[in-house]
PDB file of N, CA and C in Angstrom:
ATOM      1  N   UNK A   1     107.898  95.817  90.091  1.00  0.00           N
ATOM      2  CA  UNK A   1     107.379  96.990  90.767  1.00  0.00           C
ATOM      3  C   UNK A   1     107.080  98.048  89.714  1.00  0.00           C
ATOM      4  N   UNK A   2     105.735  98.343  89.335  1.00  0.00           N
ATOM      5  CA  UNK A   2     105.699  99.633  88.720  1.00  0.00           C
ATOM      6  C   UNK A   2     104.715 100.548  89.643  1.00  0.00           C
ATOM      7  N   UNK A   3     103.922 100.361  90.327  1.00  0.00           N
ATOM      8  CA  UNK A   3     103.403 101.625  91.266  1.00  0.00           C
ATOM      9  C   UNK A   3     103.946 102.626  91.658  1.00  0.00           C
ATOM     10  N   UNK A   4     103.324 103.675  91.166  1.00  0.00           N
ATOM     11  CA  UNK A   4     104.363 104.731  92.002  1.00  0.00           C
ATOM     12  C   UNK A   4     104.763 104.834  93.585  1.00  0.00           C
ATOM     13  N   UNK A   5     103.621 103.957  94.331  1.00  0.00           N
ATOM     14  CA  UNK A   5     104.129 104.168  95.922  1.00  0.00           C
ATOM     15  C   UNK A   5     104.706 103.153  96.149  1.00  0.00           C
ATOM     16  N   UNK A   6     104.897 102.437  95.460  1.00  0.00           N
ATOM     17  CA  UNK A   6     105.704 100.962  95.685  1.00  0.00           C
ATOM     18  C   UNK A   6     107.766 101.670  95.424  1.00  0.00           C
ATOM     19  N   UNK A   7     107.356 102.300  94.444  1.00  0.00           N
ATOM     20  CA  UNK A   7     108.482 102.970  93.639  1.00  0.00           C
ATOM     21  C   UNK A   7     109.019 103.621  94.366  1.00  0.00           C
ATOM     22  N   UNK A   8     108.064 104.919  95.392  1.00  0.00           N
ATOM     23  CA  UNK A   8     109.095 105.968  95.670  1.00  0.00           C
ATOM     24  C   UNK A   8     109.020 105.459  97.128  1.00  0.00           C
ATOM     25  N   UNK A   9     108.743 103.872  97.780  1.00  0.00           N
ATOM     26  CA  UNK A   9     109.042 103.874  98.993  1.00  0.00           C
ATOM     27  C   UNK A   9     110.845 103.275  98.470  1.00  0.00           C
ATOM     28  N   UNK A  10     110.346 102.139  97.822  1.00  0.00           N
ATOM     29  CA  UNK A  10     111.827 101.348  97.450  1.00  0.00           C
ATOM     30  C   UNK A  10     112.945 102.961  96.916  1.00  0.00           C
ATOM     31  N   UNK A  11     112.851 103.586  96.525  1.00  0.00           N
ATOM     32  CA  UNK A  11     113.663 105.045  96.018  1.00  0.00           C
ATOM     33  C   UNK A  11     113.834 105.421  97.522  1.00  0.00           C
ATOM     34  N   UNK A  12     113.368 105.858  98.507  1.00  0.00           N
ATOM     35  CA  UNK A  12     113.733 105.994  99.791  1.00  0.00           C
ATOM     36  C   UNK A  12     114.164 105.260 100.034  1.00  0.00           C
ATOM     37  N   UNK A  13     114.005 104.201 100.508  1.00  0.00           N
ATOM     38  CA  UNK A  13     115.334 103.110 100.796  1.00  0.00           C
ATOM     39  C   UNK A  13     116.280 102.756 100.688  1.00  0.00           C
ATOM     40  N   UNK A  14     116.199 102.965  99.294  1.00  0.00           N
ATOM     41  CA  UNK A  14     117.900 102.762  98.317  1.00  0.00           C
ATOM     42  C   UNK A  14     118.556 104.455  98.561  1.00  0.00           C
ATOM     43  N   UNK A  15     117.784 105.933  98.740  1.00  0.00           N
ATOM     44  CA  UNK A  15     118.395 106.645  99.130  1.00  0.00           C
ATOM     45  C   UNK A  15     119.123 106.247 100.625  1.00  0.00           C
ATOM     46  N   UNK A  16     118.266 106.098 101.328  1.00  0.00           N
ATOM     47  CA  UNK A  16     118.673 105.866 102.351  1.00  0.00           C
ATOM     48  C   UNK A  16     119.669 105.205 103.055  1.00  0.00           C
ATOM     49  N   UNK A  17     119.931 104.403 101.896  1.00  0.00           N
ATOM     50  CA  UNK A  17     121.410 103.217 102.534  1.00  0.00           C
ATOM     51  C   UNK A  17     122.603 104.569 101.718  1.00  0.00           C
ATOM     52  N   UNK A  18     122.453 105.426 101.213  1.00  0.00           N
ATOM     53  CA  UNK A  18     123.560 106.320 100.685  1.00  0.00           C
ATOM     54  C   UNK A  18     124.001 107.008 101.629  1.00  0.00           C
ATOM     55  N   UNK A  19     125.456 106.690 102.315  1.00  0.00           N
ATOM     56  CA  UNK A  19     126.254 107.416 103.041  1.00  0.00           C
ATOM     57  C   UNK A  19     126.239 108.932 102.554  1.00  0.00           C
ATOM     58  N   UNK A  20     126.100 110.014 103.575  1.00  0.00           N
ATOM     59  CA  UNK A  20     126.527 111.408 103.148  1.00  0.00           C
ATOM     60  C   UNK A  20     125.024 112.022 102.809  1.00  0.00           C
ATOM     61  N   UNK A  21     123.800 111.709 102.813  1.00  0.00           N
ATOM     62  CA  UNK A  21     122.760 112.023 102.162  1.00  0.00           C
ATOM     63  C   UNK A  21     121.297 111.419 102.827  1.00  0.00           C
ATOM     64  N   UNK A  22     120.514 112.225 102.824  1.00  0.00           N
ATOM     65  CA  UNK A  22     119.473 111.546 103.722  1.00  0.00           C
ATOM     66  C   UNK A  22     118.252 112.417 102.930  1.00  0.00           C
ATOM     67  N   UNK A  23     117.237 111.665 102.665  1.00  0.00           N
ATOM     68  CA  UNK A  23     116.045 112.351 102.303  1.00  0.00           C
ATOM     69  C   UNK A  23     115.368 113.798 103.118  1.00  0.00           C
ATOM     70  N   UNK A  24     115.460 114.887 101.935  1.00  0.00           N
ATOM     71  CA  UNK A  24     114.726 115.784 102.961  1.00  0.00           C
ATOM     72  C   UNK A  24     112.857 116.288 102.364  1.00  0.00           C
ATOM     73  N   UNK A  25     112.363 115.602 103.410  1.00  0.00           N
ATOM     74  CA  UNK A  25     111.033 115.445 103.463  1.00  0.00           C
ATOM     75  C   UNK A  25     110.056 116.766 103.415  1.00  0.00           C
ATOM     76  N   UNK A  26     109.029 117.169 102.296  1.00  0.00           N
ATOM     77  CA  UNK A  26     108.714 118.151 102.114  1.00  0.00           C
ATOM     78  C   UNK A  26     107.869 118.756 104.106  1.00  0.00           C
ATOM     79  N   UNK A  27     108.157 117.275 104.778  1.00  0.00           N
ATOM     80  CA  UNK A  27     107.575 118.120 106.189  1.00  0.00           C
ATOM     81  C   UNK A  27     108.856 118.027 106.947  1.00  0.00           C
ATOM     82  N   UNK A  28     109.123 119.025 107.555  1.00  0.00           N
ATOM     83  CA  UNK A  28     109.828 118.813 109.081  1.00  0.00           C
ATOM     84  C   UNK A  28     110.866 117.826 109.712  1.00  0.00           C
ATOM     85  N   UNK A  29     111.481 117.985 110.062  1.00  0.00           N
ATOM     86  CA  UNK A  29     111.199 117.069 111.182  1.00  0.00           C
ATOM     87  C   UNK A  29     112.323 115.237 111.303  1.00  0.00           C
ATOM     88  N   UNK A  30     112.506 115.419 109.617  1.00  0.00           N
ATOM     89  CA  UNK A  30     113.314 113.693 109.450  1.00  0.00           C
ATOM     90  C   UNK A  30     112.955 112.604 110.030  1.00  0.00           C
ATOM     91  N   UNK A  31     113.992 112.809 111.474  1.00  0.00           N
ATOM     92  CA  UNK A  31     114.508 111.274 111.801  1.00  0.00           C
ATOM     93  C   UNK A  31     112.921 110.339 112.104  1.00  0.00           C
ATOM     94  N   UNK A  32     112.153 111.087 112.693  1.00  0.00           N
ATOM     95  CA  UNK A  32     111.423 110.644 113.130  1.00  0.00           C
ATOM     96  C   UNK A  32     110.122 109.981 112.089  1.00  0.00           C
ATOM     97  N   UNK A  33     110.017 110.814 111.248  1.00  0.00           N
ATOM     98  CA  UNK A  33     108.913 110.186 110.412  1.00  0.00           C
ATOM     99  C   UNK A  33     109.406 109.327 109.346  1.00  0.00           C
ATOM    100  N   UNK A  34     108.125 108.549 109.415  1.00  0.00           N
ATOM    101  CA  UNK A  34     107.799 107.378 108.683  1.00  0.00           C
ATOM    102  C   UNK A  34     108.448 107.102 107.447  1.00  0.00           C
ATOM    103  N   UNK A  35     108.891 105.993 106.829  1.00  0.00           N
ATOM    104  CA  UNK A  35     109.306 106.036 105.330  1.00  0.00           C
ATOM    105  C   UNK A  35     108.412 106.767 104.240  1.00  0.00           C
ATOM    106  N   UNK A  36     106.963 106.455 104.324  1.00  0.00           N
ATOM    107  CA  UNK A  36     105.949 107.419 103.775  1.00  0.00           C
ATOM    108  C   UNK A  36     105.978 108.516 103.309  1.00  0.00           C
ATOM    109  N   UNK A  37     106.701 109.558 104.542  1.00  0.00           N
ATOM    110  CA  UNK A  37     106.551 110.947 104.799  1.00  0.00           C
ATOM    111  C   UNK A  37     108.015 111.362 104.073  1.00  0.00           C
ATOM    112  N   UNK A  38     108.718 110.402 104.488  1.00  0.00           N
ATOM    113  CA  UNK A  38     110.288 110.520 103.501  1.00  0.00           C
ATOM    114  C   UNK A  38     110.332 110.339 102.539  1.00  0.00           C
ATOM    115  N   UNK A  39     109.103 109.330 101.570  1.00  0.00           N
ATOM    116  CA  UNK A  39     109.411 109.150 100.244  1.00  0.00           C
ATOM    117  C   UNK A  39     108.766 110.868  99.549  1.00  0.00           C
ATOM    118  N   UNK A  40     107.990 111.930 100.527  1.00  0.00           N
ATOM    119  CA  UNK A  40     107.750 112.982 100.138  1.00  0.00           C
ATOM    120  C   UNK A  40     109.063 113.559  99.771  1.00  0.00           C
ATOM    121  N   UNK A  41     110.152 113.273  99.906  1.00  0.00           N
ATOM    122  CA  UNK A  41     111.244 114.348  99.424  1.00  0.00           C
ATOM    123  C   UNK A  41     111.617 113.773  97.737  1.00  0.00           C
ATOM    124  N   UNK A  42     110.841 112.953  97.559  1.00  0.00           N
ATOM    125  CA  UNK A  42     110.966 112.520  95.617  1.00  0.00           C
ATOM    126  C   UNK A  42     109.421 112.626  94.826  1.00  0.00           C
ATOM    127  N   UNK A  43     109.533 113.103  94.022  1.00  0.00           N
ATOM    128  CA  UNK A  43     108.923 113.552  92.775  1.00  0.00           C
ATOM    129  C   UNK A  43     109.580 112.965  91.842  1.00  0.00           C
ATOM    130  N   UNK A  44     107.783 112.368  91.408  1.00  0.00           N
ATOM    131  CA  UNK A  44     108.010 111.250  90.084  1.00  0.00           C
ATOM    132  C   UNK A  44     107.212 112.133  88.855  1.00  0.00           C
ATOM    133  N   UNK A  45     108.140 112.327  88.253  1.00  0.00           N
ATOM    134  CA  UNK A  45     107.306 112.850  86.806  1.00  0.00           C
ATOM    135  C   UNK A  45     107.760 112.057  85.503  1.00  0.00           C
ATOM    136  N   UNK A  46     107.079 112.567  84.199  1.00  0.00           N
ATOM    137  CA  UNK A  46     107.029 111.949  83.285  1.00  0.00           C
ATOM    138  C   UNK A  46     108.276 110.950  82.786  1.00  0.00           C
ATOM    139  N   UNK A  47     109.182 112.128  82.936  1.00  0.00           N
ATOM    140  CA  UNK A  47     110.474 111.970  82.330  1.00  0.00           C
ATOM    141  C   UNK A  47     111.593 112.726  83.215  1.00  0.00           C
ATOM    142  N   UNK A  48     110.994 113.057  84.759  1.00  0.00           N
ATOM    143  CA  UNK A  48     112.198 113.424  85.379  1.00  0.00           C
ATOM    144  C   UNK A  48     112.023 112.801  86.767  1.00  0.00           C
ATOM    145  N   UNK A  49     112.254 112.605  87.533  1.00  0.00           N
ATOM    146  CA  UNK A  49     112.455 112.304  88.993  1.00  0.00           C
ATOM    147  C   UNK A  49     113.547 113.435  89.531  1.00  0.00           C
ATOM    148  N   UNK A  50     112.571 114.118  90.877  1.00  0.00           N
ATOM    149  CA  UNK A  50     113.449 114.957  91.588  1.00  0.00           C
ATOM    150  C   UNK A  50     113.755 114.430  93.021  1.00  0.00           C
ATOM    151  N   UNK A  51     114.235 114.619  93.728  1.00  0.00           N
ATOM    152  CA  UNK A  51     114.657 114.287  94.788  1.00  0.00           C
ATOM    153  C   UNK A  51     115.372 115.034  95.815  1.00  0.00           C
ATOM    154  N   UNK A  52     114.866 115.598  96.547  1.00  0.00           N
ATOM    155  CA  UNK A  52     115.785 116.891  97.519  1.00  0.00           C
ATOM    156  C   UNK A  52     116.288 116.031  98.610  1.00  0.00           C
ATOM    157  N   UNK A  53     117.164 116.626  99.130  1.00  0.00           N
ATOM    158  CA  UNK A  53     118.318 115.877  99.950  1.00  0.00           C
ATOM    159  C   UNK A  53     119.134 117.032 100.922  1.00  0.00           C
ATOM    160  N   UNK A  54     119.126 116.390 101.821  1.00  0.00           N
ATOM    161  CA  UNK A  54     119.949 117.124 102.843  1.00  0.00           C
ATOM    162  C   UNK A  54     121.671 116.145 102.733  1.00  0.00           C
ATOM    163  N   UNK A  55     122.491 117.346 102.339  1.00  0.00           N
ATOM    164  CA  UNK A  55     124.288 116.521 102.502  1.00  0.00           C
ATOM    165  C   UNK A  55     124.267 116.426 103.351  1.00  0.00           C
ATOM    166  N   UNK A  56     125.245 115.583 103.912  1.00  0.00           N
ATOM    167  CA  UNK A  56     125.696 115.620 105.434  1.00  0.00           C
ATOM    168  C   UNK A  56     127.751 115.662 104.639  1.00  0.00           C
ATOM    169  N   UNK A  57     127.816 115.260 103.723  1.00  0.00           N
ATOM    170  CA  UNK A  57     129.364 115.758 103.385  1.00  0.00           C
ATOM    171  C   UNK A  57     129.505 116.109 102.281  1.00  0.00           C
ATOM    172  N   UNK A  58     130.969 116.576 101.896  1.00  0.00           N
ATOM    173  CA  UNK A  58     131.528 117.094 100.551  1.00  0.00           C
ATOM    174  C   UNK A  58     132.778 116.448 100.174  1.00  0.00           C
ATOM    175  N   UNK A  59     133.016 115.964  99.052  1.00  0.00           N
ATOM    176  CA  UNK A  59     132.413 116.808  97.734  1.00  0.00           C
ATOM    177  C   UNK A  59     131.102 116.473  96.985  1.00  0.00           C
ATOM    178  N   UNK A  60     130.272 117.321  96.436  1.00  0.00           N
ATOM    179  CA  UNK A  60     129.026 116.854  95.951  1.00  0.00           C
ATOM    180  C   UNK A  60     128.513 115.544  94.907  1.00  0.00           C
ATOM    181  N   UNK A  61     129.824 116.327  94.211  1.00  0.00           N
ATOM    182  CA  UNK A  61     129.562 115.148  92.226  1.00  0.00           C
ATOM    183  C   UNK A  61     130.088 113.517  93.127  1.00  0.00           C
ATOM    184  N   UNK A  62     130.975 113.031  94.161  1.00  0.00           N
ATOM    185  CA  UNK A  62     131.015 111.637  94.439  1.00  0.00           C
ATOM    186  C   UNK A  62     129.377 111.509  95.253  1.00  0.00           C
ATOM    187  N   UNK A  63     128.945 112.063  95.637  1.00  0.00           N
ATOM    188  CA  UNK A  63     127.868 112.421  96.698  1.00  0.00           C
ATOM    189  C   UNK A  63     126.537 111.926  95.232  1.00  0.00           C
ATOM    190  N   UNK A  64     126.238 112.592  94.591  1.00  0.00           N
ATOM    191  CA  UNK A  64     125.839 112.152  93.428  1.00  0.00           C
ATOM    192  C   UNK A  64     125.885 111.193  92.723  1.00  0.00           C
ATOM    193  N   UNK A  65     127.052 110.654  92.344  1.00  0.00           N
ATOM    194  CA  UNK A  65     127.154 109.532  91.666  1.00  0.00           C
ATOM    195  C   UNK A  65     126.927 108.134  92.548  1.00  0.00           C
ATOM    196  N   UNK A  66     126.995 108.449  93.925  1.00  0.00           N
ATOM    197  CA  UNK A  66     126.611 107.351  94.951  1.00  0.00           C
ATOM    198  C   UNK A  66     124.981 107.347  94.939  1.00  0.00           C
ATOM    199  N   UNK A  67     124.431 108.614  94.863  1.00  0.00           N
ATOM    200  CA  UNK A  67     123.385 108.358  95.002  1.00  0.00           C
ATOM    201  C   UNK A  67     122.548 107.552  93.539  1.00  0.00           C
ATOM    202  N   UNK A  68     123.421 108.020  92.605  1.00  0.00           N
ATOM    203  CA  UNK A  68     122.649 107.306  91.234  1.00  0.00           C
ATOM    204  C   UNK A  68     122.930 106.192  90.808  1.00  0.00           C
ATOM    205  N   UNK A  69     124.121 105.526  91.488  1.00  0.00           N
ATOM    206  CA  UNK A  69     124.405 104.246  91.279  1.00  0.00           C
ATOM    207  C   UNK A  69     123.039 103.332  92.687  1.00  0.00           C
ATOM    208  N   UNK A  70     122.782 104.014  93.303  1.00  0.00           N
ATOM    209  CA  UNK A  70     121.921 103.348  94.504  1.00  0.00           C
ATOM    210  C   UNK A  70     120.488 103.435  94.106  1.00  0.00           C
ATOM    211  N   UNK A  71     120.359 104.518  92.915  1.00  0.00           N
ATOM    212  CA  UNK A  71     119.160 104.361  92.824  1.00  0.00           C
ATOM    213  C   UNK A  71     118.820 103.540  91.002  1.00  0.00           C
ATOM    214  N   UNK A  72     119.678 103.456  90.772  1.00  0.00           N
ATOM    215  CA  UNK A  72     119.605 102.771  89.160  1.00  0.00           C
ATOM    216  C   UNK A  72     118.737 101.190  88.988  1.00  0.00           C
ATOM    217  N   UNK A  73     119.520 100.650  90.097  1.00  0.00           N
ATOM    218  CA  UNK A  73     119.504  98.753  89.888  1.00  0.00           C
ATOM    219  C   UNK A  73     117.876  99.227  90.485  1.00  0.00           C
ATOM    220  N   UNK A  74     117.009 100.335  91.392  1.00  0.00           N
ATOM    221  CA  UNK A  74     115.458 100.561  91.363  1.00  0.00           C
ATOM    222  C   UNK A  74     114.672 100.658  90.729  1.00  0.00           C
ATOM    223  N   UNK A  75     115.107 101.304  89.755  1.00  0.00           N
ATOM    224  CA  UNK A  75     114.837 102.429  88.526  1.00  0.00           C
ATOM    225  C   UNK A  75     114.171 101.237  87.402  1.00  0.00           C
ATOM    226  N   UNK A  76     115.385 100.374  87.362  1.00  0.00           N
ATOM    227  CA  UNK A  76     115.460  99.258  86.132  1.00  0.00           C
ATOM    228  C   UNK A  76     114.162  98.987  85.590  1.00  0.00           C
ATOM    229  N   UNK A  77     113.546  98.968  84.780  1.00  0.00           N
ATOM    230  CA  UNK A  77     112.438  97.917  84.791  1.00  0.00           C
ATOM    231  C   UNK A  77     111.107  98.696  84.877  1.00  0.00           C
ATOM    232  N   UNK A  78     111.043  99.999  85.264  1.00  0.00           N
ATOM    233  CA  UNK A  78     110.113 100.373  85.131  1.00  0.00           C
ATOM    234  C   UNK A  78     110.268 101.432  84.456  1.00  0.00           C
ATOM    235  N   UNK A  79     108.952 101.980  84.216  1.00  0.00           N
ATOM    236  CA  UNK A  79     108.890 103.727  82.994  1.00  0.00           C
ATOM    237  C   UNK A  79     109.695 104.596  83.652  1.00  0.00           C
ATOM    238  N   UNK A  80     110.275 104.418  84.676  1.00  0.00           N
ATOM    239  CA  UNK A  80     110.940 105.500  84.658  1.00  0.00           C
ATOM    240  C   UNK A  80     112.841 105.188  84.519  1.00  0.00           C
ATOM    241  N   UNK A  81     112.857 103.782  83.742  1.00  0.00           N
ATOM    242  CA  UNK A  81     114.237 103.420  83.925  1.00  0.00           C
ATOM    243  C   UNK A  81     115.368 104.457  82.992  1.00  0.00           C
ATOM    244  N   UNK A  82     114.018 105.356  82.438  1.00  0.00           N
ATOM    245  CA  UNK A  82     115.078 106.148  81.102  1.00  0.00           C
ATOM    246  C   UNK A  82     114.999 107.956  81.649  1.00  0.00           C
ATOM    247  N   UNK A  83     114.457 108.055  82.588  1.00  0.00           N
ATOM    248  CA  UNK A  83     114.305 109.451  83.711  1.00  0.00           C
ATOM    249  C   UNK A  83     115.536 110.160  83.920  1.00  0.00           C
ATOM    250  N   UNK A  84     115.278 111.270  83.720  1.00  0.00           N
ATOM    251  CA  UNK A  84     116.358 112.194  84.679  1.00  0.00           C
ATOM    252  C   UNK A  84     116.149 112.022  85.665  1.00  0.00           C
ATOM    253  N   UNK A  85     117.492 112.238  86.739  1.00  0.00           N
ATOM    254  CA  UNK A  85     117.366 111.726  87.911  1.00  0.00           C
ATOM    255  C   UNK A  85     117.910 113.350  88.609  1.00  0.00           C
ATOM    256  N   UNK A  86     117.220 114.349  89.054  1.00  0.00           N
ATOM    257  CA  UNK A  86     117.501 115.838  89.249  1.00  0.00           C
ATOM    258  C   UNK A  86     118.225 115.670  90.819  1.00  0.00           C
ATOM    259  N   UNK A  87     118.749 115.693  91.634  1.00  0.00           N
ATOM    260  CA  UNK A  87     119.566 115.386  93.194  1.00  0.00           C
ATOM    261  C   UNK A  87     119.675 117.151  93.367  1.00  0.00           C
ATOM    262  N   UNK A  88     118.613 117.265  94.307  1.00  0.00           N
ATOM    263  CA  UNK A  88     118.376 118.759  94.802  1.00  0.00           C
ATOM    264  C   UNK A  88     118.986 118.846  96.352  1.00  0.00           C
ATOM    265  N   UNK A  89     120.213 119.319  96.430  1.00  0.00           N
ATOM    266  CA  UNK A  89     120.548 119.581  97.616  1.00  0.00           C
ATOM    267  C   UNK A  89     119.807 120.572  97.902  1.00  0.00           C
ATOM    268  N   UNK A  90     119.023 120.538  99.100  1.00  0.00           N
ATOM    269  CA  UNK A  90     118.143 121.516  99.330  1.00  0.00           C
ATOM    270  C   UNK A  90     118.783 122.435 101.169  1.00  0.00           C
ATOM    271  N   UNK A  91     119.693 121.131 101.834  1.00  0.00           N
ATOM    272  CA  UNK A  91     120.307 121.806 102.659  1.00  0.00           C
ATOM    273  C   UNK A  91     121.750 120.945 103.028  1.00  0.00           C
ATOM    274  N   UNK A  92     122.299 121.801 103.415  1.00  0.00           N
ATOM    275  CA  UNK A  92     124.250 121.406 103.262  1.00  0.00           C
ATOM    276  C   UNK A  92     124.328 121.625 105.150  1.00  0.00           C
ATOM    277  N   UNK A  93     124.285 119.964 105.952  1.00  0.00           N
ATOM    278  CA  UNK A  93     124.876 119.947 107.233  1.00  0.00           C
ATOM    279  C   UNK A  93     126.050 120.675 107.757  1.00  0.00           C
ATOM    280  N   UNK A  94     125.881 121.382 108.581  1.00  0.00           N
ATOM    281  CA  UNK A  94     127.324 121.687 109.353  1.00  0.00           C
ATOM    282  C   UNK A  94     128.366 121.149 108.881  1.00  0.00           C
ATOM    283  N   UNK A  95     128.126 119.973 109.626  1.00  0.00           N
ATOM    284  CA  UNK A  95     128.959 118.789 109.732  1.00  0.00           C
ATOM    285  C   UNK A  95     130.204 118.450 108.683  1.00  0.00           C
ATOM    286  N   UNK A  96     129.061 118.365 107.517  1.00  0.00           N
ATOM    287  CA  UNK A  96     129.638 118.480 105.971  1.00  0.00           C
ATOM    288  C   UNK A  96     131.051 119.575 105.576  1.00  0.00           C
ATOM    289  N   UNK A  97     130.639 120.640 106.377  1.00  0.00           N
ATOM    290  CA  UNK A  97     131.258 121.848 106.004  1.00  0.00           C
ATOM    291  C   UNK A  97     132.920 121.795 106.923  1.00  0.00           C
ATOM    292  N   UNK A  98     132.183 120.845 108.361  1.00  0.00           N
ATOM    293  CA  UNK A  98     133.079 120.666 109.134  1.00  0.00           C
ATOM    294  C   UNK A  98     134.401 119.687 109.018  1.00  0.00           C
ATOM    295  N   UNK A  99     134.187 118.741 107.988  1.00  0.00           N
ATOM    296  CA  UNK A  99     134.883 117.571 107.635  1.00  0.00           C
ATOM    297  C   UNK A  99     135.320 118.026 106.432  1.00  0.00           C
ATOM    298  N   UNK A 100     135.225 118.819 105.671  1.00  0.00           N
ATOM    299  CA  UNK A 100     136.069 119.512 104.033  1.00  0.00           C
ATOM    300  C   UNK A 100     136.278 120.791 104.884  1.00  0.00           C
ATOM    301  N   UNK A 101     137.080 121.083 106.291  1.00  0.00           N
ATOM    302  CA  UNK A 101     137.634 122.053 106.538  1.00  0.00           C
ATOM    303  C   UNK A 101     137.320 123.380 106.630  1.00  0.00           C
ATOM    304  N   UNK A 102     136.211 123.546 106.563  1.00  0.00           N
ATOM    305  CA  UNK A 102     135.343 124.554 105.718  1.00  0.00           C
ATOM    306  C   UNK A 102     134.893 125.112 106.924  1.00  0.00           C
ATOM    307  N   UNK A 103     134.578 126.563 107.036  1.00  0.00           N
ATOM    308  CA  UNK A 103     133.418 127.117 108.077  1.00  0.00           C
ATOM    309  C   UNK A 103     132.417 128.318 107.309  1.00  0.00           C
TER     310      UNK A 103
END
């Protein structure tokens, strides 16, 4: 796989099996749209890959390292196997806040 839309559908996917974390899509809306519209929450650049994300729990850095171990064995093999991998919490669930005790 080196295409980039081949890339950032398989990168949604492998986000997607990550407990605690769900792609947040530069539109609206989530559950409902397409893998397509979800691989909009990653940005492929030269030498960085970003990726915004909605938590659904805490603590962040295991939340992270799940997500970069899920997205590595993707990564492999293509130009971007040597990338920063940037994990932009862009919004923190209730829920999240509700399960680390938190209000």
């Amino acid at each position: 796989m080196s295409a980039p839309v081949e890339l950032l559908d398989a990168l949604a996917a492998a986000l997607e099996a990550v407990p605690g974390v769900r792609p947040m899509p530069s539109l609206t809306g989530g559950a409902w749209l397409p893998r397509a519209l979800r691989a909009s929450a990653i940005e492929l650049g030269a030498d960085l890959i970003e990726i915004r994300v909605v938590a659904t729990e805490l603590p962040l850095r295991p939340l992270a390292d799940r997500v970069a171990a899920a997205l590595a064995p993707v990564l492999a093999g293509t130009a971007w196997a040597g990338a920063t991998v940037r994990l932009v919490v862009a919004e923190l669930a209730a829920d999240a806040l509700e399960e680390a005790h938190m209000t």
